[in-house]
PDB file of N, CA and C in Angstrom:
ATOM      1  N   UNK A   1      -7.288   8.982   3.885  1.00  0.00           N
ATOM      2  CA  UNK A   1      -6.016   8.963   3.193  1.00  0.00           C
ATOM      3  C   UNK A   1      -5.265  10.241   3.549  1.00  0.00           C
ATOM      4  N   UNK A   2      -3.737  10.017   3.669  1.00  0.00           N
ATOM      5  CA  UNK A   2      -3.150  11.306   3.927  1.00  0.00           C
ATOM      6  C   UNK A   2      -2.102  11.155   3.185  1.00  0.00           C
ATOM      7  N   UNK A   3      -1.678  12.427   3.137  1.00  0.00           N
ATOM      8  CA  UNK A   3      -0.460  12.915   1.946  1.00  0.00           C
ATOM      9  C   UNK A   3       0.417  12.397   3.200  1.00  0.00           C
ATOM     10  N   UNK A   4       1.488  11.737   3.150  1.00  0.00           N
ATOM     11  CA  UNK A   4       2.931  11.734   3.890  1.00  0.00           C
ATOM     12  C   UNK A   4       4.014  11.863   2.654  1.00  0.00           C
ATOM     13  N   UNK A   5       4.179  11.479   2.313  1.00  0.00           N
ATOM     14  CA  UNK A   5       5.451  11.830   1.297  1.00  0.00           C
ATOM     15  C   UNK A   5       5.254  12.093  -0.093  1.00  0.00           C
ATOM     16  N   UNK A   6       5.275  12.955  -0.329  1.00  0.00           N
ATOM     17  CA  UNK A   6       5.436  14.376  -0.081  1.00  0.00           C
ATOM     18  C   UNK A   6       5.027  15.329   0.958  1.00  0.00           C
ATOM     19  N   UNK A   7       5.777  15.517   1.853  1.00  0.00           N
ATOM     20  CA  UNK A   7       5.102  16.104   2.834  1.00  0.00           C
ATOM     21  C   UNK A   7       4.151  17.343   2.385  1.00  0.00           C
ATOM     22  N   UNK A   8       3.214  17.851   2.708  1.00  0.00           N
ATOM     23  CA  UNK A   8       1.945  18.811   2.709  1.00  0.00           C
ATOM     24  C   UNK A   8       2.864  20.023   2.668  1.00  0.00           C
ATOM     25  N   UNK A   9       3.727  20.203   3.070  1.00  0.00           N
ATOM     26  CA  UNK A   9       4.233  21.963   3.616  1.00  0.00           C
ATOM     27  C   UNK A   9       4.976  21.591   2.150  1.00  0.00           C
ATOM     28  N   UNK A  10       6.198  21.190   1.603  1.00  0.00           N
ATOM     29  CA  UNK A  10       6.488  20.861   0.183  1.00  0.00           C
ATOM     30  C   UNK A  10       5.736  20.953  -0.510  1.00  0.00           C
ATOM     31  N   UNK A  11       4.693  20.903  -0.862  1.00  0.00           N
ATOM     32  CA  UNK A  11       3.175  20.493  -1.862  1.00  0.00           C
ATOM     33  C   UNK A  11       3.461  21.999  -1.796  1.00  0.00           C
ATOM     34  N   UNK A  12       2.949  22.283  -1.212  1.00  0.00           N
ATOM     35  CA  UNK A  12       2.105  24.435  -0.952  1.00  0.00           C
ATOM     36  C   UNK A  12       3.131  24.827  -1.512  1.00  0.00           C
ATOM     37  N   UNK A  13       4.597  24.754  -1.020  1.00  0.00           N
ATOM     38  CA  UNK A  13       5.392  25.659  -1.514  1.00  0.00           C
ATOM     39  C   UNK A  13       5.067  25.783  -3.455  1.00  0.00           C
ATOM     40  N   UNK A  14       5.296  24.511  -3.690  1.00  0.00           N
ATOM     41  CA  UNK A  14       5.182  24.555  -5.443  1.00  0.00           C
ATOM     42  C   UNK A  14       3.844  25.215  -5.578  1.00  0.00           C
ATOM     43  N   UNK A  15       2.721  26.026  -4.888  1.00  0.00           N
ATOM     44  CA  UNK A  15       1.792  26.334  -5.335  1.00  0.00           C
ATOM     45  C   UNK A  15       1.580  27.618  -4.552  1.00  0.00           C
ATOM     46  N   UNK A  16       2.568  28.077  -4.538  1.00  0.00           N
ATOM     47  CA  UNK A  16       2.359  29.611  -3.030  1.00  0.00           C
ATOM     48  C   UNK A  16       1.361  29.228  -1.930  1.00  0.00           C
ATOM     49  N   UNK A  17       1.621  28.302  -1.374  1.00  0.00           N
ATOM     50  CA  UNK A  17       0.782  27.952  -0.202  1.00  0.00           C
ATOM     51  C   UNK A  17      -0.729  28.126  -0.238  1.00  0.00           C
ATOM     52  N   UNK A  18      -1.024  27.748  -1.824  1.00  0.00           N
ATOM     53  CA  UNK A  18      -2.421  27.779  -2.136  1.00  0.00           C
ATOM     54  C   UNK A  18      -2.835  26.611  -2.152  1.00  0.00           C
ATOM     55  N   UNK A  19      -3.636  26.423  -0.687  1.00  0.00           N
ATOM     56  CA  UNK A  19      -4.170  24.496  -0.882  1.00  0.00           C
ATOM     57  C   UNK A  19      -5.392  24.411  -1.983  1.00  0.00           C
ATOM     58  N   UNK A  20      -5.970  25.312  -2.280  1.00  0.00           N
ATOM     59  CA  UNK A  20      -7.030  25.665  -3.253  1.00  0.00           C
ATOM     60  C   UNK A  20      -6.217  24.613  -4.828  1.00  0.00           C
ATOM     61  N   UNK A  21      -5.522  25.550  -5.176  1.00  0.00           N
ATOM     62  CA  UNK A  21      -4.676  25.340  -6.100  1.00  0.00           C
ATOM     63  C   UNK A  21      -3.866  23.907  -6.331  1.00  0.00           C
ATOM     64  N   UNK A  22      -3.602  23.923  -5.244  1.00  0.00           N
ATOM     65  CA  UNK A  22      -2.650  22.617  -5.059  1.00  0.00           C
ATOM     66  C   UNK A  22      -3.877  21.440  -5.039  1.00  0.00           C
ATOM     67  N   UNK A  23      -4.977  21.103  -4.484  1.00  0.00           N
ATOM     68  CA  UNK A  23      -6.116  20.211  -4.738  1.00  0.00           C
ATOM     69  C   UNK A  23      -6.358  20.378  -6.195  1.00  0.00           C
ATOM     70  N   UNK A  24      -6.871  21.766  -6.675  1.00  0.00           N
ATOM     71  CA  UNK A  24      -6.880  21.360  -8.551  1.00  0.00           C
ATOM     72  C   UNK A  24      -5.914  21.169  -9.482  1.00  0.00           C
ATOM     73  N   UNK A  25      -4.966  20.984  -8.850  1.00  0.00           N
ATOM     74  CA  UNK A  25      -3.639  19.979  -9.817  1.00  0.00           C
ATOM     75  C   UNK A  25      -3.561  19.142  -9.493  1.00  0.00           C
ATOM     76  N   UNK A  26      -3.828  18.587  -8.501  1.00  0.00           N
ATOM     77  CA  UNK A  26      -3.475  17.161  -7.947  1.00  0.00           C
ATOM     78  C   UNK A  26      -4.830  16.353  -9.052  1.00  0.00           C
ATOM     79  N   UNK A  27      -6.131  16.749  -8.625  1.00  0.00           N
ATOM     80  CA  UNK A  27      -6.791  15.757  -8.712  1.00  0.00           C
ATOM     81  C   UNK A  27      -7.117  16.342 -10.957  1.00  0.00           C
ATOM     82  N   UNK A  28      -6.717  17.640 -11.278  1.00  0.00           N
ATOM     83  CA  UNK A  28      -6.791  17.053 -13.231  1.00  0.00           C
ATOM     84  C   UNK A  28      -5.604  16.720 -13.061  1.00  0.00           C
ATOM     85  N   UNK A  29      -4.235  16.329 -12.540  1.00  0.00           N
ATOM     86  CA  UNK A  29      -3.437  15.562 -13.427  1.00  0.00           C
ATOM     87  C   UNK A  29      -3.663  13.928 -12.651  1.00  0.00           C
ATOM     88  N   UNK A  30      -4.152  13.731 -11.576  1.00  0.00           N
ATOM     89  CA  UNK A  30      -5.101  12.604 -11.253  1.00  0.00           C
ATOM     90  C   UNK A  30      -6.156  11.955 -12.369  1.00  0.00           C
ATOM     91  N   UNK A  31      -7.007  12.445 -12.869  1.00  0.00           N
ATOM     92  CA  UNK A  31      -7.851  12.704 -13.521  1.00  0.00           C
ATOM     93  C   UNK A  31      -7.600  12.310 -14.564  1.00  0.00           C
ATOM     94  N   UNK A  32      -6.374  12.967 -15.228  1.00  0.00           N
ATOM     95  CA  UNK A  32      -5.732  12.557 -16.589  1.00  0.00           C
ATOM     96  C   UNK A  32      -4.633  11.119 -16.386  1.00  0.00           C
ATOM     97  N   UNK A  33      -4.124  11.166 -15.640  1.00  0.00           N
ATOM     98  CA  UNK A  33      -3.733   9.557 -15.573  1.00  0.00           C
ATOM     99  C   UNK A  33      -5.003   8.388 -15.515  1.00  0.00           C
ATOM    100  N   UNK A  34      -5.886   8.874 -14.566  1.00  0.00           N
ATOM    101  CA  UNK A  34      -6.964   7.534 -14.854  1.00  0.00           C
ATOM    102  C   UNK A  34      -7.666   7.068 -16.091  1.00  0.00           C
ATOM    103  N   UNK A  35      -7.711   8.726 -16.967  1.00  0.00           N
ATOM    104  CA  UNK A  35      -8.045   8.119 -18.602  1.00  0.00           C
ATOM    105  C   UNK A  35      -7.447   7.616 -19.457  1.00  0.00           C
ATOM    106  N   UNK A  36      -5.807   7.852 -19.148  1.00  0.00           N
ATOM    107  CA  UNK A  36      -4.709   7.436 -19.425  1.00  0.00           C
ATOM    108  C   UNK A  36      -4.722   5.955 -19.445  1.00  0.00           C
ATOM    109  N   UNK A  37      -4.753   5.435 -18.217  1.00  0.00           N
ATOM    110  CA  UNK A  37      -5.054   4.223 -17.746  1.00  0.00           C
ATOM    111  C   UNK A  37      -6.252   3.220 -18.235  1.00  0.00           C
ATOM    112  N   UNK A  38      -7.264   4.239 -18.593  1.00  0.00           N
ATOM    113  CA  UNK A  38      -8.294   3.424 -19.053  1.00  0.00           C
ATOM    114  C   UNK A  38      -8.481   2.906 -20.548  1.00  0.00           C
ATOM    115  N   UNK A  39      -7.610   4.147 -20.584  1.00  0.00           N
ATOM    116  CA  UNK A  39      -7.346   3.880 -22.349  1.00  0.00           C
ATOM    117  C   UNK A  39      -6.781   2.830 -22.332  1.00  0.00           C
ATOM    118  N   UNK A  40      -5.437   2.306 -22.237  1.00  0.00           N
ATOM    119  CA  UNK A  40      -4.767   1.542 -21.817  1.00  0.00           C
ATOM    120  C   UNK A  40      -5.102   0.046 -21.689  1.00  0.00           C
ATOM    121  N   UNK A  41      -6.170   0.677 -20.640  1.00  0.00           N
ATOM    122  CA  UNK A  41      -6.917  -1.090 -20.107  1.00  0.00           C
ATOM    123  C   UNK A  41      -7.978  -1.228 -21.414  1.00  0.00           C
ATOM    124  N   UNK A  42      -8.373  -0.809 -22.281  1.00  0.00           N
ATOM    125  CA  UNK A  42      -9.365  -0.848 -23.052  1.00  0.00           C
ATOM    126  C   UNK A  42      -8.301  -1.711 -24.335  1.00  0.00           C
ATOM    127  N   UNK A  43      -7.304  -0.955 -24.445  1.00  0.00           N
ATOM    128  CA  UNK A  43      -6.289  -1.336 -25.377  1.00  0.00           C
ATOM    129  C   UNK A  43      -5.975  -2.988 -24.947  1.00  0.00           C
ATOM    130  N   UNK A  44      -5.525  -3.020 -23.759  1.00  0.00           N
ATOM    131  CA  UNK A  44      -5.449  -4.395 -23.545  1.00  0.00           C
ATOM    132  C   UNK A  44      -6.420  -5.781 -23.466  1.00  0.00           C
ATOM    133  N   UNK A  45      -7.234  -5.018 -23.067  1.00  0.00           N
ATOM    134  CA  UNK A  45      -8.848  -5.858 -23.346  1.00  0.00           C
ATOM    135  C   UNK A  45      -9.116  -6.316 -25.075  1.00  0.00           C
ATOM    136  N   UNK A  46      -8.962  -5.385 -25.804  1.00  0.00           N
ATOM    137  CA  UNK A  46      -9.384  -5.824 -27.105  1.00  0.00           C
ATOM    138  C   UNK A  46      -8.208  -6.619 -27.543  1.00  0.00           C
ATOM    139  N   UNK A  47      -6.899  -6.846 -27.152  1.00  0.00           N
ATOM    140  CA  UNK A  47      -6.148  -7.919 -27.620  1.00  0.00           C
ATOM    141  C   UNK A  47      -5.854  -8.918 -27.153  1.00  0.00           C
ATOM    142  N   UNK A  48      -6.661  -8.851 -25.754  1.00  0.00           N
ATOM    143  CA  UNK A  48      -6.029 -10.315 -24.970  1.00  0.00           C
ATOM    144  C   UNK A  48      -7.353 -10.636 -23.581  1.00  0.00           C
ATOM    145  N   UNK A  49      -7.364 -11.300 -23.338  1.00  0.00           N
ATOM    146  CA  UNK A  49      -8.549 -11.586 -21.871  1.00  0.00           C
ATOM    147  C   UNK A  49      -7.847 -11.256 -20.284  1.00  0.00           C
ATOM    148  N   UNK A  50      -6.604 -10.408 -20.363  1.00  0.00           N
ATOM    149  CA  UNK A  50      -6.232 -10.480 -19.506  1.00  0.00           C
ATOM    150  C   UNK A  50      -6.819  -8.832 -18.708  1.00  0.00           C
ATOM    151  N   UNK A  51      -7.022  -8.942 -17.485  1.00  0.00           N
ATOM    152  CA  UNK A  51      -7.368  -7.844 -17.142  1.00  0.00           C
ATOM    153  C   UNK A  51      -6.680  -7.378 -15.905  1.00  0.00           C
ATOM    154  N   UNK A  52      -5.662  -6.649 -16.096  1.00  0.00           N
ATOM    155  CA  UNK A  52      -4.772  -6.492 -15.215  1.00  0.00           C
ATOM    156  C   UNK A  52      -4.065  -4.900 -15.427  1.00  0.00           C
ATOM    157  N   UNK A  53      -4.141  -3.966 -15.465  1.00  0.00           N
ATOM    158  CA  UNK A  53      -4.018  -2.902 -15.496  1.00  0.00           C
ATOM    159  C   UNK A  53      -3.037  -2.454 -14.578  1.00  0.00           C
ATOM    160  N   UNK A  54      -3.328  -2.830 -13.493  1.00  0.00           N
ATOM    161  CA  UNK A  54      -3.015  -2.012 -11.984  1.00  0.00           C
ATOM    162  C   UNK A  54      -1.626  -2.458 -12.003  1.00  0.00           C
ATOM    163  N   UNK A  55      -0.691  -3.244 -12.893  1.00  0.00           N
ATOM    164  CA  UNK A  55       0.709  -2.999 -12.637  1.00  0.00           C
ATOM    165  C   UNK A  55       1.285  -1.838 -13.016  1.00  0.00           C
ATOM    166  N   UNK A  56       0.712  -1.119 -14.004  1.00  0.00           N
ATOM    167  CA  UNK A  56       0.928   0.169 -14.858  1.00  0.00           C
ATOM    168  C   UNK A  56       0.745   0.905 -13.685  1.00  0.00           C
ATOM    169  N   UNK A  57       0.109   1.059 -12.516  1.00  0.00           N
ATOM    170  CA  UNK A  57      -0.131   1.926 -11.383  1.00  0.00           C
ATOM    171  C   UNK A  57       1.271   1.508 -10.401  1.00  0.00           C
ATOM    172  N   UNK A  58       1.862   0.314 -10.158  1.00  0.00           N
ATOM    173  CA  UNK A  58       2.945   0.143  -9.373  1.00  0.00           C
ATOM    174  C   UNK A  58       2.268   0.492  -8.425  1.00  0.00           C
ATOM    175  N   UNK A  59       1.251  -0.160  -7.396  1.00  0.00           N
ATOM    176  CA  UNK A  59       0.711  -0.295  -6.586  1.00  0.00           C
ATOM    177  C   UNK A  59       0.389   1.108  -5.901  1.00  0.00           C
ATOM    178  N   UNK A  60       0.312   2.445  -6.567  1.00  0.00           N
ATOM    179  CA  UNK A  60      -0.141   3.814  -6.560  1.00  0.00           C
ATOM    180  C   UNK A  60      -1.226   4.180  -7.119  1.00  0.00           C
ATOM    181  N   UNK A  61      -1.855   4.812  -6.219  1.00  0.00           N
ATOM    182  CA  UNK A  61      -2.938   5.358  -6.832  1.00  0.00           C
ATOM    183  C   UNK A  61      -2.740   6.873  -7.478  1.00  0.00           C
ATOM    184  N   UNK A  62      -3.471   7.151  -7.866  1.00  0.00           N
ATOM    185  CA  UNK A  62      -3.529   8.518  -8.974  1.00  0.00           C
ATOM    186  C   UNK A  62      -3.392   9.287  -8.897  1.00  0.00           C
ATOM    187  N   UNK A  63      -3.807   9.979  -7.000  1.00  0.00           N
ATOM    188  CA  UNK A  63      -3.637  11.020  -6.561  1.00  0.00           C
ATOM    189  C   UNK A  63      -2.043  11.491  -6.277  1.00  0.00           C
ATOM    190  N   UNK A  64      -1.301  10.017  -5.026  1.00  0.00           N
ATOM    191  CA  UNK A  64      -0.021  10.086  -5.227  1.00  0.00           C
ATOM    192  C   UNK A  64       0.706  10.384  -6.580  1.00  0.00           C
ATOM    193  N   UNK A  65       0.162   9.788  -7.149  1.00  0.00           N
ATOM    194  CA  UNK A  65       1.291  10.085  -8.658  1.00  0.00           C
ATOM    195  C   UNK A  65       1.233  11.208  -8.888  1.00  0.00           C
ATOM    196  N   UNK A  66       0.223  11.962  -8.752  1.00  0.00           N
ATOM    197  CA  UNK A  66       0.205  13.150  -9.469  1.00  0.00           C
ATOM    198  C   UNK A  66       1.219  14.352  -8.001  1.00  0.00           C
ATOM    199  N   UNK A  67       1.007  14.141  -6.742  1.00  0.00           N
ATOM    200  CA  UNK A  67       1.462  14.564  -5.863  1.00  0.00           C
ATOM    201  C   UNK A  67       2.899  14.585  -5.976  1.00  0.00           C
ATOM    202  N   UNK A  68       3.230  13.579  -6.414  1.00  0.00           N
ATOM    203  CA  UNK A  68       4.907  13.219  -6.672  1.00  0.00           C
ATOM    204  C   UNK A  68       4.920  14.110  -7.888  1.00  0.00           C
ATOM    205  N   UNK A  69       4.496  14.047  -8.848  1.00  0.00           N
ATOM    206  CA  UNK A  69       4.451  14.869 -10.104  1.00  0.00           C
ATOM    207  C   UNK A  69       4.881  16.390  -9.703  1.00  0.00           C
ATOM    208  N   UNK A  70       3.782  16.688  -9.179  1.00  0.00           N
ATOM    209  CA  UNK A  70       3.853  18.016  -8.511  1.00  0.00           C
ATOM    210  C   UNK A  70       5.172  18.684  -7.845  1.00  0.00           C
ATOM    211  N   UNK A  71       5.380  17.352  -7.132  1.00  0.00           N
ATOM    212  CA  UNK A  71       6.616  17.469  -6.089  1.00  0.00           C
ATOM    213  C   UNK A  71       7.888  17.916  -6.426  1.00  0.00           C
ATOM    214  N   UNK A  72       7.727  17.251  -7.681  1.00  0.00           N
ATOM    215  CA  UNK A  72       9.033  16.809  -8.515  1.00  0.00           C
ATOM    216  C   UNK A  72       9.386  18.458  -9.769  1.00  0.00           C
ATOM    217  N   UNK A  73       8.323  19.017  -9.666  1.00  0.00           N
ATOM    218  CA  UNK A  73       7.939  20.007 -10.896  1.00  0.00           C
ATOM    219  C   UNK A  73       7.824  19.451 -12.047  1.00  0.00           C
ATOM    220  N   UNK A  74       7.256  18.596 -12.175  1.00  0.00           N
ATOM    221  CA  UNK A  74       6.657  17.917 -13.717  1.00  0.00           C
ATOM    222  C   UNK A  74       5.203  18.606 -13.927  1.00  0.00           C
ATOM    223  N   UNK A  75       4.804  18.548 -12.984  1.00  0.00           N
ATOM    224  CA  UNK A  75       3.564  19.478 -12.967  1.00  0.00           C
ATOM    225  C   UNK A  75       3.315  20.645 -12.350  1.00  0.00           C
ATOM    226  N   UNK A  76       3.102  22.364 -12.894  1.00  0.00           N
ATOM    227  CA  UNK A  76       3.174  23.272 -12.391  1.00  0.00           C
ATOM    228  C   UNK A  76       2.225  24.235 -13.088  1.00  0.00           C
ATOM    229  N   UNK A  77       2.254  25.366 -12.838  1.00  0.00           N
ATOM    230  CA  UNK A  77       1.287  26.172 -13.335  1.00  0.00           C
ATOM    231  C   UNK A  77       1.534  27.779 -13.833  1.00  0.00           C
ATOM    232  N   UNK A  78       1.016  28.440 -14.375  1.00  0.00           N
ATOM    233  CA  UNK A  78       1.540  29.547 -15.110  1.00  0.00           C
ATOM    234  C   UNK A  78       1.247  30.490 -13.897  1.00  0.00           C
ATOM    235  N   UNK A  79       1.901  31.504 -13.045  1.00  0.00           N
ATOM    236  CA  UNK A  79       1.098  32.441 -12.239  1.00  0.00           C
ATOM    237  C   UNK A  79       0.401  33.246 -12.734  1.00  0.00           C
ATOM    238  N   UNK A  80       0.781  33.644 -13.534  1.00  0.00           N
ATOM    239  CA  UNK A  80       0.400  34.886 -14.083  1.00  0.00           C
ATOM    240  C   UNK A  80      -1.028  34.408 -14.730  1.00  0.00           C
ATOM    241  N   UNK A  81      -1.247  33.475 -16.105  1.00  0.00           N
ATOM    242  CA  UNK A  81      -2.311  32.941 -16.447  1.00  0.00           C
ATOM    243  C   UNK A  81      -3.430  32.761 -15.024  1.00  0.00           C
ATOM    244  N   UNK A  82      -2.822  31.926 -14.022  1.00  0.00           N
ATOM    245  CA  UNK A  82      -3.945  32.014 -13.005  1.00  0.00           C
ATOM    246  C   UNK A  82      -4.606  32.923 -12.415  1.00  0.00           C
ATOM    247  N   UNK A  83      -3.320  34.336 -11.843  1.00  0.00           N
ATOM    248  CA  UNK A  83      -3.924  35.550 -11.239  1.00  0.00           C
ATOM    249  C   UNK A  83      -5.129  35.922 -12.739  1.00  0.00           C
ATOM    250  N   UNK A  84      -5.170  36.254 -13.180  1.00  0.00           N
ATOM    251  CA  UNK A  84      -5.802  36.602 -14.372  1.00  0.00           C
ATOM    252  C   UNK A  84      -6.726  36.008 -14.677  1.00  0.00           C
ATOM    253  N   UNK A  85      -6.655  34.312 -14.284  1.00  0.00           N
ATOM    254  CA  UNK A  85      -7.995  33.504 -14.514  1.00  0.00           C
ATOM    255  C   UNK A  85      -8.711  34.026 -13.129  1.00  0.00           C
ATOM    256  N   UNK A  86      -8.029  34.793 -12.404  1.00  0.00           N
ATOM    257  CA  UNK A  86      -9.565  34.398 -11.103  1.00  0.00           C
ATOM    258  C   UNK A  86      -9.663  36.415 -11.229  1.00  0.00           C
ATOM    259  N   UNK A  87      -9.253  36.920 -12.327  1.00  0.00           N
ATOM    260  CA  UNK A  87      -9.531  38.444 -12.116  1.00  0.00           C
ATOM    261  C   UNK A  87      -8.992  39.412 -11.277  1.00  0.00           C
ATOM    262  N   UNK A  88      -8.215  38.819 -10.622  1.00  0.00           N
ATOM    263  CA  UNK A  88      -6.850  39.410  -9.729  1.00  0.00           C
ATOM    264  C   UNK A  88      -6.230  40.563 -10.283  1.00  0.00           C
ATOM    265  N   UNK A  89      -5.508  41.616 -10.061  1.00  0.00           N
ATOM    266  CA  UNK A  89      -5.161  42.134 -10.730  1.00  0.00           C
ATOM    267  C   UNK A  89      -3.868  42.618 -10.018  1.00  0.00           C
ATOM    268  N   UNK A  90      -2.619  43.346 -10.890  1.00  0.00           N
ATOM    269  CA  UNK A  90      -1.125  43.700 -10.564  1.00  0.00           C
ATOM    270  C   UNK A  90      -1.359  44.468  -9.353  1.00  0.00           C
ATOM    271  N   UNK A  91      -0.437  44.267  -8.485  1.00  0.00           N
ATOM    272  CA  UNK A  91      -0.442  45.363  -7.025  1.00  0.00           C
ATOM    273  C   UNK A  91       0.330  46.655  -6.990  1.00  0.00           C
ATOM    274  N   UNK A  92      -0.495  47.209  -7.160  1.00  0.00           N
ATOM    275  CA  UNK A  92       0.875  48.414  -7.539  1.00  0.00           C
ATOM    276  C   UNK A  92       1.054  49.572  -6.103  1.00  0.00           C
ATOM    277  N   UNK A  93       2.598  49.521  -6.245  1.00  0.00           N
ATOM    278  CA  UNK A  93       2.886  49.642  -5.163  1.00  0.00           C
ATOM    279  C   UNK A  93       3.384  51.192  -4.864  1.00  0.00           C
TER     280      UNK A  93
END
């Protein structure tokens, strides 16, 4: 599978060209749509025999969505919280 649209060089920018970074947003807000989804399909199961979920996906899978998410800035990240989560510290100049 490959990222095409959103192109890859777009992706990095929203993440300072951290592919590190940019893989662990993609795949927890991935992650959180599929429970999303499952909830969902569980919800629909207990009221009806129909098992059909995957229109709620619009023929996308999870990763794209969340890539577009990303793309779009619906999904982003605190810098500062992160430098700090990995022990980084201010550059002083």
């Amino acid at each position: 599978m490959s990222v095409v649209n959103p192109h890859i060089d777009d992706l990095l920018e929203k993440t300072d060209n951290n592919r590190f970074l940019l893989a662990s947003l993609a795949s927890k807000r991935a992650s959180d749509i599929n429970s999303m989804l499952r909830g969902q399909h569980n919800r629909v199961l207990a009221v009806t025999d129909v098992d059909d979920i995957t229109v709620a996906l619009s023929g996308k899978d999870t990763i794209s969505m969340a890539m577009e998410e990303i793309y779009d800035g619906d999904i982003s990240y605190n810098h500062e919280r992160y430098e700090k989560a990995l022990g980084h510290r201010p550059r002083e100049l």
